[in-house]
Structures are given as C-alpha cells and as structure tokens.
Protein backbone atom coordinates (compact mmCIF):
# COMPACT_ATOMS: atom_id res chain seq x y z
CA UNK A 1 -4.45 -5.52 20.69
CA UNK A 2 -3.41 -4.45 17.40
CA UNK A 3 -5.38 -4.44 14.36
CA UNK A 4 -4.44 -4.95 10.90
CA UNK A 5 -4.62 -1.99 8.51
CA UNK A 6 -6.74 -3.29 5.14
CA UNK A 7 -4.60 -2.44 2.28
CA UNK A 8 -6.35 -0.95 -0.90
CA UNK A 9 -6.67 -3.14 -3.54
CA UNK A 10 -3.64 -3.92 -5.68
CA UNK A 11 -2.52 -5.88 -8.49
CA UNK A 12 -3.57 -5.83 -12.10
CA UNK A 13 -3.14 -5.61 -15.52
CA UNK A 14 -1.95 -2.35 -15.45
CA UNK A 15 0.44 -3.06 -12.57
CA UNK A 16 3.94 -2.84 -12.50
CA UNK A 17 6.44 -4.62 -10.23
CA UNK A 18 10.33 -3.49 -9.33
CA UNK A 19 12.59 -6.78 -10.30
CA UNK A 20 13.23 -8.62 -7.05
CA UNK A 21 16.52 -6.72 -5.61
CA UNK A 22 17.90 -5.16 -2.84
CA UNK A 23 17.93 -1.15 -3.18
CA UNK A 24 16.17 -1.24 -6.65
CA UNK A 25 14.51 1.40 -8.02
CA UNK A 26 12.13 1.67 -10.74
CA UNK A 27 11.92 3.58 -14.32
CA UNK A 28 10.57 7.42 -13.95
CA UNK A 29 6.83 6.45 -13.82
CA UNK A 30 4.30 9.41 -15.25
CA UNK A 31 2.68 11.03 -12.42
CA UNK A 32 1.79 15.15 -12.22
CA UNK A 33 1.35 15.45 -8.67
CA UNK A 34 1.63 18.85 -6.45
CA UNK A 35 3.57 18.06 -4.07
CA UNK A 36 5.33 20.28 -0.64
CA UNK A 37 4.09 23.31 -3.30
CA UNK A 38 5.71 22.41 -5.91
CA UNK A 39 3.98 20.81 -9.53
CA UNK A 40 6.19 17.38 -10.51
CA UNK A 41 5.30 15.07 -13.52
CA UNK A 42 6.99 11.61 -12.20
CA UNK A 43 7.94 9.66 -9.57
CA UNK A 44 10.60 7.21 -8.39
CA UNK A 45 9.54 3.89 -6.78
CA UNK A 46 12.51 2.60 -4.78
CA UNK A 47 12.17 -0.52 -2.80
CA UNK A 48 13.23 0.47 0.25
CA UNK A 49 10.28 1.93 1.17
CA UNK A 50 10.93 5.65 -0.58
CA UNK A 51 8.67 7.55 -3.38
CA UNK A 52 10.60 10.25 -4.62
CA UNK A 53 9.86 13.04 -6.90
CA UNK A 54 12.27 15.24 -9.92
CA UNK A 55 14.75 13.85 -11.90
CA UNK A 56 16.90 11.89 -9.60
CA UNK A 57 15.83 8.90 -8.14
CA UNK A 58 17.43 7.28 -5.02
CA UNK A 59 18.71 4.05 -5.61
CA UNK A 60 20.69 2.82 -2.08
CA UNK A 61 20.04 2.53 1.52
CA UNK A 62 22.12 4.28 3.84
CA UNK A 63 20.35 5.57 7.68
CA UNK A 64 20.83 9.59 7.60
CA UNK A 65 17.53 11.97 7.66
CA UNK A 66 15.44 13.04 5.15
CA UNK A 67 17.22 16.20 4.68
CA UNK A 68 20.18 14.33 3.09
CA UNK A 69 17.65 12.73 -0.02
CA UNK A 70 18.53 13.78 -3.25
CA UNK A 71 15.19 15.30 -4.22
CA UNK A 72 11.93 15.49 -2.02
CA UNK A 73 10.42 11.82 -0.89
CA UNK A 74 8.18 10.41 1.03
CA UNK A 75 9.11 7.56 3.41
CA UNK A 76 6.56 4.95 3.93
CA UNK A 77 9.17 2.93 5.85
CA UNK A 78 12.28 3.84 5.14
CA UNK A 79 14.70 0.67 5.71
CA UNK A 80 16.62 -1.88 4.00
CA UNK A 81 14.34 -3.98 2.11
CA UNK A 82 15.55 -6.50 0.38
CA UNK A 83 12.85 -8.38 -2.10
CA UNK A 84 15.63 -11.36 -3.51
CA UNK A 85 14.17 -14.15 -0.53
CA UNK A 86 10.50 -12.67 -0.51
CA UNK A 87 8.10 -10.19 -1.31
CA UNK A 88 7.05 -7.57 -4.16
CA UNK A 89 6.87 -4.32 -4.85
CA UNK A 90 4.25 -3.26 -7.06
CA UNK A 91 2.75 0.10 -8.23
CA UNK A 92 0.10 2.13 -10.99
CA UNK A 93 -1.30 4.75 -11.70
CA UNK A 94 -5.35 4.77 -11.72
CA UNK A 95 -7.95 6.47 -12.23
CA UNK A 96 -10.29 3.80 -12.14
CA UNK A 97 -14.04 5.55 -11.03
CA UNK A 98 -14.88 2.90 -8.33
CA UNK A 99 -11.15 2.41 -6.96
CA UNK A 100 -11.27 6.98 -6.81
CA UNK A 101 -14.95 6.06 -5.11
CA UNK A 102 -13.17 4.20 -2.47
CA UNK A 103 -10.13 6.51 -1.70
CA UNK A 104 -12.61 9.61 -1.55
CA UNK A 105 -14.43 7.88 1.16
CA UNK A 106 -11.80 6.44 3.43
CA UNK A 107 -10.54 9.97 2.94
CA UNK A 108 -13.81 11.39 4.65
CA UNK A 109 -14.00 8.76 7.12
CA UNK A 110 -10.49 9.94 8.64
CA UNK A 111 -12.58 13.00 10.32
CA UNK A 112 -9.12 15.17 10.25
CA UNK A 113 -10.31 17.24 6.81
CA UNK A 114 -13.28 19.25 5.20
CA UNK A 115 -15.45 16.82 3.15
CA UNK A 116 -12.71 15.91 0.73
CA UNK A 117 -13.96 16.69 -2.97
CA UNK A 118 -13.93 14.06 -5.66
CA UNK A 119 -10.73 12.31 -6.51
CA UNK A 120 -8.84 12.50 -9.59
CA UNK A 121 -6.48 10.02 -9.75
CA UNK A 122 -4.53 7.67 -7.66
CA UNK A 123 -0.95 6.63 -7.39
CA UNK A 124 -0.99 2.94 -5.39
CA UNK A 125 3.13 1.70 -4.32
CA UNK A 126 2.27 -2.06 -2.69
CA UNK A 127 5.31 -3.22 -0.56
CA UNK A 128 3.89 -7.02 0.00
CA UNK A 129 5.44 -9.40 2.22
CA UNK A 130 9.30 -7.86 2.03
CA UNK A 131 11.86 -9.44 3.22
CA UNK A 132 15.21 -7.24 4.86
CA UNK A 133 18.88 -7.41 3.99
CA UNK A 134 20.62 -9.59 3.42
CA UNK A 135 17.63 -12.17 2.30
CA UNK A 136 15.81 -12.23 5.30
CA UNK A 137 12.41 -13.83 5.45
CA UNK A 138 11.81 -15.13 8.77
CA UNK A 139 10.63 -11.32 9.42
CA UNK A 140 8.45 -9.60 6.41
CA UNK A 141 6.64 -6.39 5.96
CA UNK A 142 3.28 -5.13 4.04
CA UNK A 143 2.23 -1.62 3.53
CA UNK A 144 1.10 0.42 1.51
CA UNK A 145 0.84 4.32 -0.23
CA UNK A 146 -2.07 6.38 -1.72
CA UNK A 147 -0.84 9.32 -3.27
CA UNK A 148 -4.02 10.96 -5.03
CA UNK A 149 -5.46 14.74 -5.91
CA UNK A 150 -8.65 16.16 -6.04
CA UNK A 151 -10.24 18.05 -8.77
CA UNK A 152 -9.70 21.11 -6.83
CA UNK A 153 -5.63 20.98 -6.62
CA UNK A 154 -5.31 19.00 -3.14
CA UNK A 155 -3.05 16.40 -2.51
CA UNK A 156 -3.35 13.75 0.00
CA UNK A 157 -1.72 10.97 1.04
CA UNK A 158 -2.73 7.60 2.57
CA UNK A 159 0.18 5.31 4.43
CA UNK A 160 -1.32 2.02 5.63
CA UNK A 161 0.72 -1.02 7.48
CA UNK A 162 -0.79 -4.22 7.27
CA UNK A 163 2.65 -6.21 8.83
CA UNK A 164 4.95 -4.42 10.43
C-alpha cells in the first residue's frame, strides 16, 4: 500500500498564487538562498513543476534534461501542468517561528543528517490538485517543496507528493 505524504501547511495571507495557465511562471520572488555553492537572491516559480534560480526564469515545457535549463532548477515534477481546468499553484516566503519549528523537526526525523540546527527561513511552492495539458482534470497532482537554511549556512530541501 501506498501512503499519502502530509503536505506542510500552505495558504495565507502572505501567499501568492501563479494565474491559472499552462507554462506560467511567476514574478522574481525575493529569496537569498545558497544553492549547488553558489549565493542567489530570487527565485522563479514556474508551474510546471520547476523552481529556478538567477535572472532567467523558464517559462515553457519542452521534455530534454536538466542540463538544457536556462539557469540551475530544481524539479519537483517536472511535466506539463496545466492549472486552466484545475488546481493552484501557490508559494511564500516564511519565517514564521512555529512553521521553522516544524520543518527543523521533520528535518531530524529523516535520520539521513547530523541534528539539523535551527531553521532560518522557509521557501513553501504548493502545486494543489493540477491538472495536465491540454485541461485535463480527470487525472490531478499535489506536491509540494521546502526550500529552507539554517543559521549555520545549510541548505536543505524537502519534496513531498501527496497525489501523484
């Protein structure tokens, strides 16, 4: 059997969502983030499942690797979603002291790292109920992505499915 990943907590005032699209991307959003080495202040939030750092965000779907992106990204699940018949795609920044509580601990309950120090801040992408191209709903996906940093320079990130 398979069980359901429990997303984080999302949605609020401080929430923003990508208009419903197909291959939409959002404005740069403020985040300093280390990331593969290197220091970047914002992100891209694309819809199809992409978060990509520097000063070009990537705004279509096309199947080719990684190594073909315009600037460094991580795939949550890369594919062609499609958000006009269903679905959202939210994000925000936090750094909410009892959401950080949270992320620090499912951190250290993943066993694979030291006792992770405390967390200071979180960037949360929400891909809820998404349809695919062209409009399809009959099939729809949730997950999720944790990018967040410690107070001592570490990055870490958390990918959770809820509906694949």
């Amino acid at each position: 059997s398979t069980q359901e990943a429990v997303l984080f907590l999302y949605g609020s005032v401080d929430t923003n969502t990508l208009s419903s699209g197909d291959d939409g991307v959002s404005q740069r959003t403020s985040y300093n983030v280390k990331f593969l080495g290197v220091d970047y202040t914002s992100v891209w939030i694309n819809n199809n499942g992409l978060v990509n750092f520097g000063n070009t965000p990537f705004t279509s779907y096309s199947p080719f690797g990684f190594a073909q992106l315009p600037s460094p990204s991580i795939g949550v699940y890369f594919a062609d979603v499609d958000t006009r018949g269903s679905g959202t795609v939210s994000y925000r920044v936090t750094m909410n002291p009892s959401f950080l509580s949270t992320v620090q601990t499912r951190l250290n309950l993943c066993g694979n790292f030291a006792s992770v120090g405390p967390v200071q801040d979180a960037l949360v992408v929400t891909w809820e109920n998404v349809g695919y191209f062209n409009q399809g709903t009959d099939k729809v996906n949730s997950f999720q992505l944790v990018l967040t940093q410690t107070f001592d320079g570490k990055t870490y990130i958390i990918l959770l499915y809820s509906s694949i």
